[in-house]
N, C-alpha and C. Protein backbone atom coordinates (compact mmCIF):
# COMPACT_ATOMS: atom_id res chain seq x y z
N UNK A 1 2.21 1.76 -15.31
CA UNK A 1 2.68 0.50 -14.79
C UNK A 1 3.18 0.71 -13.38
N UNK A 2 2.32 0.14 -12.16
CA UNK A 2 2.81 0.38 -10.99
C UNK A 2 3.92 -0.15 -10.23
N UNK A 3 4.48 -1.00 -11.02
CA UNK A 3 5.70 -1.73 -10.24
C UNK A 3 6.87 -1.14 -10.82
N UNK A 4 7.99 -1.69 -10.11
CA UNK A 4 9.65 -0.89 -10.42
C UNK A 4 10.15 -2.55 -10.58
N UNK A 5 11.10 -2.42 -11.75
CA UNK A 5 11.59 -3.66 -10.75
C UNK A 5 13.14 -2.92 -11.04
N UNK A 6 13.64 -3.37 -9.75
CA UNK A 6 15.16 -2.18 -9.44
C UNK A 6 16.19 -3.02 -9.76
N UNK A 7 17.05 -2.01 -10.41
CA UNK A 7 18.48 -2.04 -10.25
C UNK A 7 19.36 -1.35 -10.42
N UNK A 8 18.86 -0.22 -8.94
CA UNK A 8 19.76 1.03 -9.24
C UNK A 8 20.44 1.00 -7.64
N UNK A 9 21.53 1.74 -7.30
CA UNK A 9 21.62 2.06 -6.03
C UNK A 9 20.54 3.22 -5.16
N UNK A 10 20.45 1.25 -4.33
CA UNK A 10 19.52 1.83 -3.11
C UNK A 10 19.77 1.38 -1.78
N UNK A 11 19.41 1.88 -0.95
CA UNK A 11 19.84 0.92 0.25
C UNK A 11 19.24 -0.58 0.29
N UNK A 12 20.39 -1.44 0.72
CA UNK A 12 20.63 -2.54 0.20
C UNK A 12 20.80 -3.69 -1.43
N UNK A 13 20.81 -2.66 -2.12
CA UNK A 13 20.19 -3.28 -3.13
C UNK A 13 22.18 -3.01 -4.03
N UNK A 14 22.43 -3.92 -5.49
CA UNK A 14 23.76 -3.56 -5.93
C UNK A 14 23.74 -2.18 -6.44
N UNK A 15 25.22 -1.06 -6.65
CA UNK A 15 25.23 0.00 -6.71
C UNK A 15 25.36 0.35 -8.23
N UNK A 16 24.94 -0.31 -9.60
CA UNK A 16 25.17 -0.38 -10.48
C UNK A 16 23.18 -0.52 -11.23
N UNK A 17 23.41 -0.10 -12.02
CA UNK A 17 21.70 -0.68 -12.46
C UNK A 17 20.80 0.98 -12.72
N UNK A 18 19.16 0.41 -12.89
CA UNK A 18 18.32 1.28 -12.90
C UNK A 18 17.04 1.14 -12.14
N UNK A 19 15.99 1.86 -12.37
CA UNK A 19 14.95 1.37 -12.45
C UNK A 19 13.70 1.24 -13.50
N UNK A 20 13.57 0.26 -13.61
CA UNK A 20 12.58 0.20 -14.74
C UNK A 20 11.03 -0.28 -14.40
N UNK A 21 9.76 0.73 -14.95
CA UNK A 21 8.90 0.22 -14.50
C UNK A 21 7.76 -0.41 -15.32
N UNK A 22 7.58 -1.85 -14.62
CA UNK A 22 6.97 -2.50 -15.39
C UNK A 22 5.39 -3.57 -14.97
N UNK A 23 4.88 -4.08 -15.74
CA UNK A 23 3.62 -4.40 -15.27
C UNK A 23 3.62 -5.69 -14.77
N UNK A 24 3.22 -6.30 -13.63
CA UNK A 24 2.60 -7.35 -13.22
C UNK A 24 2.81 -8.55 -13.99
N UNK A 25 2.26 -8.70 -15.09
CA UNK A 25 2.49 -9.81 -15.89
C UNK A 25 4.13 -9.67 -16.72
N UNK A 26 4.72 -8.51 -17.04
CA UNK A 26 5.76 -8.29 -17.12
C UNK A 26 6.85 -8.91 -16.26
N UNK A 27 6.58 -8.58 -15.04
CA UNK A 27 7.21 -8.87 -13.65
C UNK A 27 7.79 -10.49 -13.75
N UNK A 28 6.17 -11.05 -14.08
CA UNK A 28 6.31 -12.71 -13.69
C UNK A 28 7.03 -12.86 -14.93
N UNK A 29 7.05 -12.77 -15.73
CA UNK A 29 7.50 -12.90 -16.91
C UNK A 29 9.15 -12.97 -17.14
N UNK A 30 9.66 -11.36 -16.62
CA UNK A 30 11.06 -11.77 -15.93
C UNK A 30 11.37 -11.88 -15.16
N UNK A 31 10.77 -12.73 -14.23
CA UNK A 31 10.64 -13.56 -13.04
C UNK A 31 11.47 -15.19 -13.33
N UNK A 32 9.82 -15.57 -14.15
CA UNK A 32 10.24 -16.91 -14.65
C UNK A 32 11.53 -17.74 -15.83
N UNK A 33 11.76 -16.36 -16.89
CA UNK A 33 11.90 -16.67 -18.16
C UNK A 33 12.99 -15.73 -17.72
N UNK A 34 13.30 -14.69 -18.04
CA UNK A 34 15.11 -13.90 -17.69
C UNK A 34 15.40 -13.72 -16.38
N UNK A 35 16.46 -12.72 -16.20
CA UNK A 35 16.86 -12.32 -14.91
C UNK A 35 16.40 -11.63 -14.45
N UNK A 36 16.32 -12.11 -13.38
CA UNK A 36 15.52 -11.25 -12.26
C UNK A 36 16.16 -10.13 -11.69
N UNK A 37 15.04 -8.71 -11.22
CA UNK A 37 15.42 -7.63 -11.14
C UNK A 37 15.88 -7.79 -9.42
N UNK A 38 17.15 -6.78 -9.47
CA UNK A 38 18.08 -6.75 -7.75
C UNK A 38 16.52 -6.86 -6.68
N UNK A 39 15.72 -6.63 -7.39
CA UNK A 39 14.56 -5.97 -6.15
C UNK A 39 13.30 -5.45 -6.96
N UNK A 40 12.36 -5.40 -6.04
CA UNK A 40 11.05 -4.81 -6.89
C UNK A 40 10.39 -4.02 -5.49
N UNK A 41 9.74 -2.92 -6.23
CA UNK A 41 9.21 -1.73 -5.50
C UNK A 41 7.64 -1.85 -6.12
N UNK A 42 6.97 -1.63 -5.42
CA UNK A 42 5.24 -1.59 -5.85
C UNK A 42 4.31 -0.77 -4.71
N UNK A 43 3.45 -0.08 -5.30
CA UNK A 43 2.46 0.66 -4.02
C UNK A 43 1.71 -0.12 -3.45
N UNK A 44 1.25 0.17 -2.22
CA UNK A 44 0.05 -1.00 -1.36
C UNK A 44 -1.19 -1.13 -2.11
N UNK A 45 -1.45 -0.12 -3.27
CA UNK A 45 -2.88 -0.40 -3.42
C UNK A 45 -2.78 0.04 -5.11
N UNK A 46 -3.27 -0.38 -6.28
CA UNK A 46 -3.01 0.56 -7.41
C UNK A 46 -4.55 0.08 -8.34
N UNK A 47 -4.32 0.54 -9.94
CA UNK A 47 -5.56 0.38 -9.97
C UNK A 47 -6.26 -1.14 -10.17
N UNK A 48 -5.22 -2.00 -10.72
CA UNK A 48 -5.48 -3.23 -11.37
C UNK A 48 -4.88 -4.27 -10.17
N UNK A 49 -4.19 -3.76 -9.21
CA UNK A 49 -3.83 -5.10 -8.06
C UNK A 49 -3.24 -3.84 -6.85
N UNK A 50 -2.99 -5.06 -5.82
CA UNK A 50 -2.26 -4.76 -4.74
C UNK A 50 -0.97 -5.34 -4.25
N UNK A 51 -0.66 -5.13 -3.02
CA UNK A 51 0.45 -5.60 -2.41
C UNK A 51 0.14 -7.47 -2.36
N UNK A 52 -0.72 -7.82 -2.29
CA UNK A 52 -1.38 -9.20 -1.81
C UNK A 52 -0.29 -9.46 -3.51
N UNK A 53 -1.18 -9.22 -4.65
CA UNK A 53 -0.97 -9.75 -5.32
C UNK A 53 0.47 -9.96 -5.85
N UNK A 54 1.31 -8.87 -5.96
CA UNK A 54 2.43 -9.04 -6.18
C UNK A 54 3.48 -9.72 -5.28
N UNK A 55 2.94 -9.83 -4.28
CA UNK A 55 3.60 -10.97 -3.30
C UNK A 55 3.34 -12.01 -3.36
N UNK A 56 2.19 -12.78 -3.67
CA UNK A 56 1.92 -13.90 -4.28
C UNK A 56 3.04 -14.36 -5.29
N UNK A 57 3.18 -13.48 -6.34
CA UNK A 57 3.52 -13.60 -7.77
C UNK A 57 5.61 -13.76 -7.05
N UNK A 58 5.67 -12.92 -6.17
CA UNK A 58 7.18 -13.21 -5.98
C UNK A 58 7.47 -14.51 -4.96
N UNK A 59 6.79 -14.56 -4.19
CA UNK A 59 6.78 -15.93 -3.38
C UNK A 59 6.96 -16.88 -4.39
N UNK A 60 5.17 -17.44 -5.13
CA UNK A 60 5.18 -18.61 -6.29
C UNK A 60 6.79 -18.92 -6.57
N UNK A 61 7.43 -17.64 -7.72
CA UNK A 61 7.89 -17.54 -8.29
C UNK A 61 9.73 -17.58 -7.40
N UNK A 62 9.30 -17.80 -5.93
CA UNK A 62 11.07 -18.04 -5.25
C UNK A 62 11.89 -16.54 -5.79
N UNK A 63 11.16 -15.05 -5.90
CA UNK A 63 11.83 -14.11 -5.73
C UNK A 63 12.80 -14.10 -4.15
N UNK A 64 13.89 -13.83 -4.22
CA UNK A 64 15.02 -13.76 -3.08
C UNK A 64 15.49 -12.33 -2.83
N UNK A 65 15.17 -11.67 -4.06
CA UNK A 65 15.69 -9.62 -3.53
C UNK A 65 14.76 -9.10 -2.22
N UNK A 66 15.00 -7.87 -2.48
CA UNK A 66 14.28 -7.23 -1.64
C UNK A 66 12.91 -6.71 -2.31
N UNK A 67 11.76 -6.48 -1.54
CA UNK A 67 10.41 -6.20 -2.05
C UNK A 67 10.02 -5.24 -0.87
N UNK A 68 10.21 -3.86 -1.82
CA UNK A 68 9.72 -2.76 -0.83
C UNK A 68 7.99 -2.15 -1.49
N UNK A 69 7.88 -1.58 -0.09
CA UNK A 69 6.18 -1.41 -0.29
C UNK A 69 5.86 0.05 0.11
N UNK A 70 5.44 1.05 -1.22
CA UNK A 70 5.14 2.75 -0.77
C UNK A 70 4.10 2.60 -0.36
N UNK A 71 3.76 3.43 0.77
CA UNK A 71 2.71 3.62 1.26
C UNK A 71 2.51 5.36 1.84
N UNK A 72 0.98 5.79 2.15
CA UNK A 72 1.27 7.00 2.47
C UNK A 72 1.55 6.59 3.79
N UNK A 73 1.72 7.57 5.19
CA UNK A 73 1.91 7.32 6.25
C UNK A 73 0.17 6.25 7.06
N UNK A 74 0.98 4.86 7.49
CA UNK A 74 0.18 4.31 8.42
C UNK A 74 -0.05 4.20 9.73
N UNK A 75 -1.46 4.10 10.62
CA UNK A 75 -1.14 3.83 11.80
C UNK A 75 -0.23 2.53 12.18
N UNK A 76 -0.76 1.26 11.80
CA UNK A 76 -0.11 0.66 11.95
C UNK A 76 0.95 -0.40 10.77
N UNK A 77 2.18 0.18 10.68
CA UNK A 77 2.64 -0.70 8.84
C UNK A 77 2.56 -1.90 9.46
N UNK A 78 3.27 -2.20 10.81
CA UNK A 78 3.45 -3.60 11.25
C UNK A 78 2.31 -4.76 10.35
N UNK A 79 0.97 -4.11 10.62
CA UNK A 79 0.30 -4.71 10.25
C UNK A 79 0.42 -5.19 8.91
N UNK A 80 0.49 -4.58 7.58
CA UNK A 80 0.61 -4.77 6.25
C UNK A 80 1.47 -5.79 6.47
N UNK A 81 3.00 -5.81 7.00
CA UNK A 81 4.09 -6.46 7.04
C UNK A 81 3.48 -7.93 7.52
N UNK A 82 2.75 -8.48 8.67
CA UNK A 82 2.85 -8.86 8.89
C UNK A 82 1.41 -9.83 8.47
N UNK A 83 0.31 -9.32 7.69
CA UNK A 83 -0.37 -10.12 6.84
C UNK A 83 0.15 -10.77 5.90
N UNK A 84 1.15 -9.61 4.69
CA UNK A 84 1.61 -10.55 3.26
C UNK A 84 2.48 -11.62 3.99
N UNK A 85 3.57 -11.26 5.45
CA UNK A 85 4.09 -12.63 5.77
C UNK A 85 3.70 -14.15 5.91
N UNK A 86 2.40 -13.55 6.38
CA UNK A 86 1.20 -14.58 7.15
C UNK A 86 0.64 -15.67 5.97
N UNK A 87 0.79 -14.52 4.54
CA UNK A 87 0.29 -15.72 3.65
C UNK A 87 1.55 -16.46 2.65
N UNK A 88 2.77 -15.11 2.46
CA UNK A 88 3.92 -15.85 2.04
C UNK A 88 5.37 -15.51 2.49
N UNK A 89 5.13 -16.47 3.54
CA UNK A 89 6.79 -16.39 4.35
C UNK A 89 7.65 -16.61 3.83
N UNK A 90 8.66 -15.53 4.49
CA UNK A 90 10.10 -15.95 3.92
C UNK A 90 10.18 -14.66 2.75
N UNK A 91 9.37 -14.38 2.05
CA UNK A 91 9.63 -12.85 1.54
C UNK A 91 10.15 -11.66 2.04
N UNK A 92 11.32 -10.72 1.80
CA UNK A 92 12.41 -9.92 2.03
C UNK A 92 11.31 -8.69 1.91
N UNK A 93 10.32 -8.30 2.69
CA UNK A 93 9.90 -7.40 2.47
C UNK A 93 9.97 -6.02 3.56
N UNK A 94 9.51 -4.82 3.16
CA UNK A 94 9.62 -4.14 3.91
C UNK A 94 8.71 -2.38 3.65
N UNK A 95 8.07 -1.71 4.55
CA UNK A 95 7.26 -0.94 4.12
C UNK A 95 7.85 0.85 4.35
N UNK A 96 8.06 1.42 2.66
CA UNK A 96 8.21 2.86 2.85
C UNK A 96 7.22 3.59 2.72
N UNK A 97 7.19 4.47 3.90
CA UNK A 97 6.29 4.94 4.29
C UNK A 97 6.45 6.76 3.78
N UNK A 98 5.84 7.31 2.89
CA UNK A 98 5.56 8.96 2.26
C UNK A 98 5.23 9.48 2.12
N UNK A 99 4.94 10.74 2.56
CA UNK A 99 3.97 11.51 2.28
C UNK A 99 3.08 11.45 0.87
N UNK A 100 2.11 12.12 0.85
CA UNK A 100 1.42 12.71 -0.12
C UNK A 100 2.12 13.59 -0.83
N UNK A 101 2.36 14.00 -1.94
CA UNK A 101 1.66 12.96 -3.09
C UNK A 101 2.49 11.79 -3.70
N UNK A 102 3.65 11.52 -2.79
CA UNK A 102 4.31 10.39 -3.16
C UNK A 102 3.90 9.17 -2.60
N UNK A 103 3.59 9.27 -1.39
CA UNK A 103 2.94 8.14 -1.03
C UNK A 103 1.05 7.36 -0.95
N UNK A 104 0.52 8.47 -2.09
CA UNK A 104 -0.76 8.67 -2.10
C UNK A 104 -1.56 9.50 -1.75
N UNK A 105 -3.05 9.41 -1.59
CA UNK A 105 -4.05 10.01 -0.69
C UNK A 105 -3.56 10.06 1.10
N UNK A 106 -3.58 11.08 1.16
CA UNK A 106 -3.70 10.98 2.80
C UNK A 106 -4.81 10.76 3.40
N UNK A 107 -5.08 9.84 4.34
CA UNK A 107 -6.27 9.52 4.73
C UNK A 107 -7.47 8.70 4.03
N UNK A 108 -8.22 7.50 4.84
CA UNK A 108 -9.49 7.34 4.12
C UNK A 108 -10.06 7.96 4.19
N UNK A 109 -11.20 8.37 3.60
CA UNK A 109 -12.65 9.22 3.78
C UNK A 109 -13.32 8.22 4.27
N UNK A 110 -13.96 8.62 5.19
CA UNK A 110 -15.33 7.91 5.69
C UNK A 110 -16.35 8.28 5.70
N UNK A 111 -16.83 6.60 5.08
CA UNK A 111 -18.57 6.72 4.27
C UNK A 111 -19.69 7.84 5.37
N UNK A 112 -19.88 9.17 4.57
CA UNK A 112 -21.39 9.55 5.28
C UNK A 112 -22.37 8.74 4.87
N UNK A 113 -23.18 9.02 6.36
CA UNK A 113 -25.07 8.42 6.02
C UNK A 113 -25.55 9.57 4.92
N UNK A 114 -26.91 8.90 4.44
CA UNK A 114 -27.23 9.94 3.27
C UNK A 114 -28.12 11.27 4.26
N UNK A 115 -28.27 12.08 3.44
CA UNK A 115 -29.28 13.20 4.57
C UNK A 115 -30.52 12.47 4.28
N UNK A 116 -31.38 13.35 4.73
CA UNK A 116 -32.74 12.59 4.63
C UNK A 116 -33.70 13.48 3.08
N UNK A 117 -34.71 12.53 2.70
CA UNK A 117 -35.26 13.16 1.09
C UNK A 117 -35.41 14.35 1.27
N UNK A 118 -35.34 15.23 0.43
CA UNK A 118 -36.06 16.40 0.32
C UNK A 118 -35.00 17.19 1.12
N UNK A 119 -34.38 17.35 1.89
CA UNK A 119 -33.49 18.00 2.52
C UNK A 119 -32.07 18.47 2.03
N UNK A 120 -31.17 19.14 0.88
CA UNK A 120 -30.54 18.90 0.39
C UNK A 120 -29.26 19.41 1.01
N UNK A 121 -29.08 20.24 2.25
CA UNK A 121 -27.97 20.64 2.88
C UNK A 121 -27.96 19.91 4.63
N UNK A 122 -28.80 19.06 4.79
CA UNK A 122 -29.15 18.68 5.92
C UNK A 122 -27.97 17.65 6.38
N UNK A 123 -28.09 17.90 7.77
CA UNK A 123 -26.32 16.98 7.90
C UNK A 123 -26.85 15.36 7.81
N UNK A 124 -25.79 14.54 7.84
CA UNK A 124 -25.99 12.88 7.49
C UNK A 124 -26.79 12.78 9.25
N UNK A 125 -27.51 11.50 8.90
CA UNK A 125 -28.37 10.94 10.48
C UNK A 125 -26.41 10.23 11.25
N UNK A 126 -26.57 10.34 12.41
CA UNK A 126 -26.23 9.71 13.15
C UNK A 126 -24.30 10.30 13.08
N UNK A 127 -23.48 9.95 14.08
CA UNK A 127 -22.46 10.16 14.02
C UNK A 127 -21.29 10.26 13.28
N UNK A 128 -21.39 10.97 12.39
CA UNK A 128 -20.65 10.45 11.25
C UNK A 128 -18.64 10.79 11.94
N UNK A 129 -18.69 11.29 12.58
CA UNK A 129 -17.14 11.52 12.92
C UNK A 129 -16.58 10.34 14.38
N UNK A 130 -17.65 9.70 15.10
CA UNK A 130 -17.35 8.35 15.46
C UNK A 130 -16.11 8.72 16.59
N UNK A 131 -16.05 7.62 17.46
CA UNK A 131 -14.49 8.13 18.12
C UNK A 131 -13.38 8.19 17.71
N UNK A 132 -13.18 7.42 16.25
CA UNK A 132 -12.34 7.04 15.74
C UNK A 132 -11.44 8.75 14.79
N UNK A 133 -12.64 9.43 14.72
CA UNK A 133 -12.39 10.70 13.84
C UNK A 133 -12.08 11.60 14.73
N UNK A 134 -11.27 11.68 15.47
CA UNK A 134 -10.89 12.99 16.79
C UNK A 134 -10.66 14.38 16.76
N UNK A 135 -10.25 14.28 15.62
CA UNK A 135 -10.42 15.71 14.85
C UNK A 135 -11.20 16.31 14.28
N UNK A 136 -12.27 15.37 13.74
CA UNK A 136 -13.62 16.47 13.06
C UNK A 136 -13.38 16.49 11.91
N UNK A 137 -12.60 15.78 11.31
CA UNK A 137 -12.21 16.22 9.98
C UNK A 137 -13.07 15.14 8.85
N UNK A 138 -13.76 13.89 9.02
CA UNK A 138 -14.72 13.27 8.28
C UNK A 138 -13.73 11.87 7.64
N UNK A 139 -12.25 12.48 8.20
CA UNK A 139 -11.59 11.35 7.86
C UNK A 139 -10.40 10.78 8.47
N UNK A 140 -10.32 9.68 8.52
CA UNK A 140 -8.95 8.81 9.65
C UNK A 140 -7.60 9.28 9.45
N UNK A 141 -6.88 9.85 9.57
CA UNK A 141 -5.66 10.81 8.76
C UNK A 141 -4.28 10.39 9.71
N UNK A 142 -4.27 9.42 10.90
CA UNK A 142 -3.20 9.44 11.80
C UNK A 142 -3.51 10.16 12.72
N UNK A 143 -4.37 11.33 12.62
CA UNK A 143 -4.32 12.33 13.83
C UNK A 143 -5.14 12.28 14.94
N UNK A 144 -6.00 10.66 14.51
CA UNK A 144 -7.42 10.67 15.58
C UNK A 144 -7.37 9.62 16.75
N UNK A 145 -6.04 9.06 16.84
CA UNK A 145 -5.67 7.60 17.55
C UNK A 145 -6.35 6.61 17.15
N UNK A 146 -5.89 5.63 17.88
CA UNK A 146 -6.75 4.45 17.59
C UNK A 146 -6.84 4.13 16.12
N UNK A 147 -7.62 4.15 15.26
CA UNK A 147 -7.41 3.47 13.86
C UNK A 147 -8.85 2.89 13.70
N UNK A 148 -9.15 3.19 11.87
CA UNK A 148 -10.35 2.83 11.76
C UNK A 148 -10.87 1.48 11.97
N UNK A 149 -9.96 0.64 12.50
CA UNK A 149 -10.79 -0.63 12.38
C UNK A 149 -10.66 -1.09 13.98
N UNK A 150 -10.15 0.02 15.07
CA UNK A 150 -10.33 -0.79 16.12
C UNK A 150 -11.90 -0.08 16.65
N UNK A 151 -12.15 -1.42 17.48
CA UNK A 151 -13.59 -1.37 18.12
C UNK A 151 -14.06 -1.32 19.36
């Protein structure tokens, strides 16, 4: 179950409580119907939803705590922050940012071209490390500037 919903001492949050972690439909559930948790913690990406979704579900639902967001290290968090705002303002949110393996995979991998038939160690056609990959390493990791989606 990828979500927390908190009530333990944390920064900002009351100094009394735990954390308990629970699922999505759980969430809305004591959302709508009991008391609501000091705060809820969830990763940017998991297997059955994302950050989109559980912000939806606390917006709808007039959540007022705090809603923090793990992530591994980003180029830009601003950005995350400032999409879920874009679709539900007024949410108390905010993005922690962690290493591996607490904060996930480090890095995307980026898609190789296939080699060509018959060739089975032959490198992929065309650039596969791009300007975006500055290091050589096959994947966007923070260390290559810029960011995979600028153009």
């Amino acid at each position: 179950m990828p979500i927390a919903a908190l009530t333990r001492t944390l920064p900002g949050l009351p100094p009394q409580g735990g954390i308990e972690p629970v699922s999505l439909r759980a969430l809305e559930t004591r959302l709508a119907v009991e008391a609501p948790p000091d705060g809820v913690l969830s990763p940017l990406f998991w297997q059955d939803g994302d950050v989109m979704e559980a912000a939806r579900l606390l917006w709808c639902l007039e959540f007022s705590g705090p809603y923090r967001i793990v992530s591994p290290p980003l180029p830009r968090p601003g950005m995350v922050i400032d999409e879920v705002l874009a679709h539900f303002p007024g949410l108390d949110i905010a993005l922690v940012q962690l290493p591996p393996p607490y904060g996930g995979p480090a890095g995307t991998p980026r898609r190789r071209a296939e080699g060509r038939e018959g060739d089975g160690d032959a490198e992929p056609e065309g650039n596969e490390d791009g300007p975006d990959d500055q290091d050589g390493n096959d994947t966007w990791d923070g260390n290559d500037g810029g960011g995979p989606h600028e153009g």
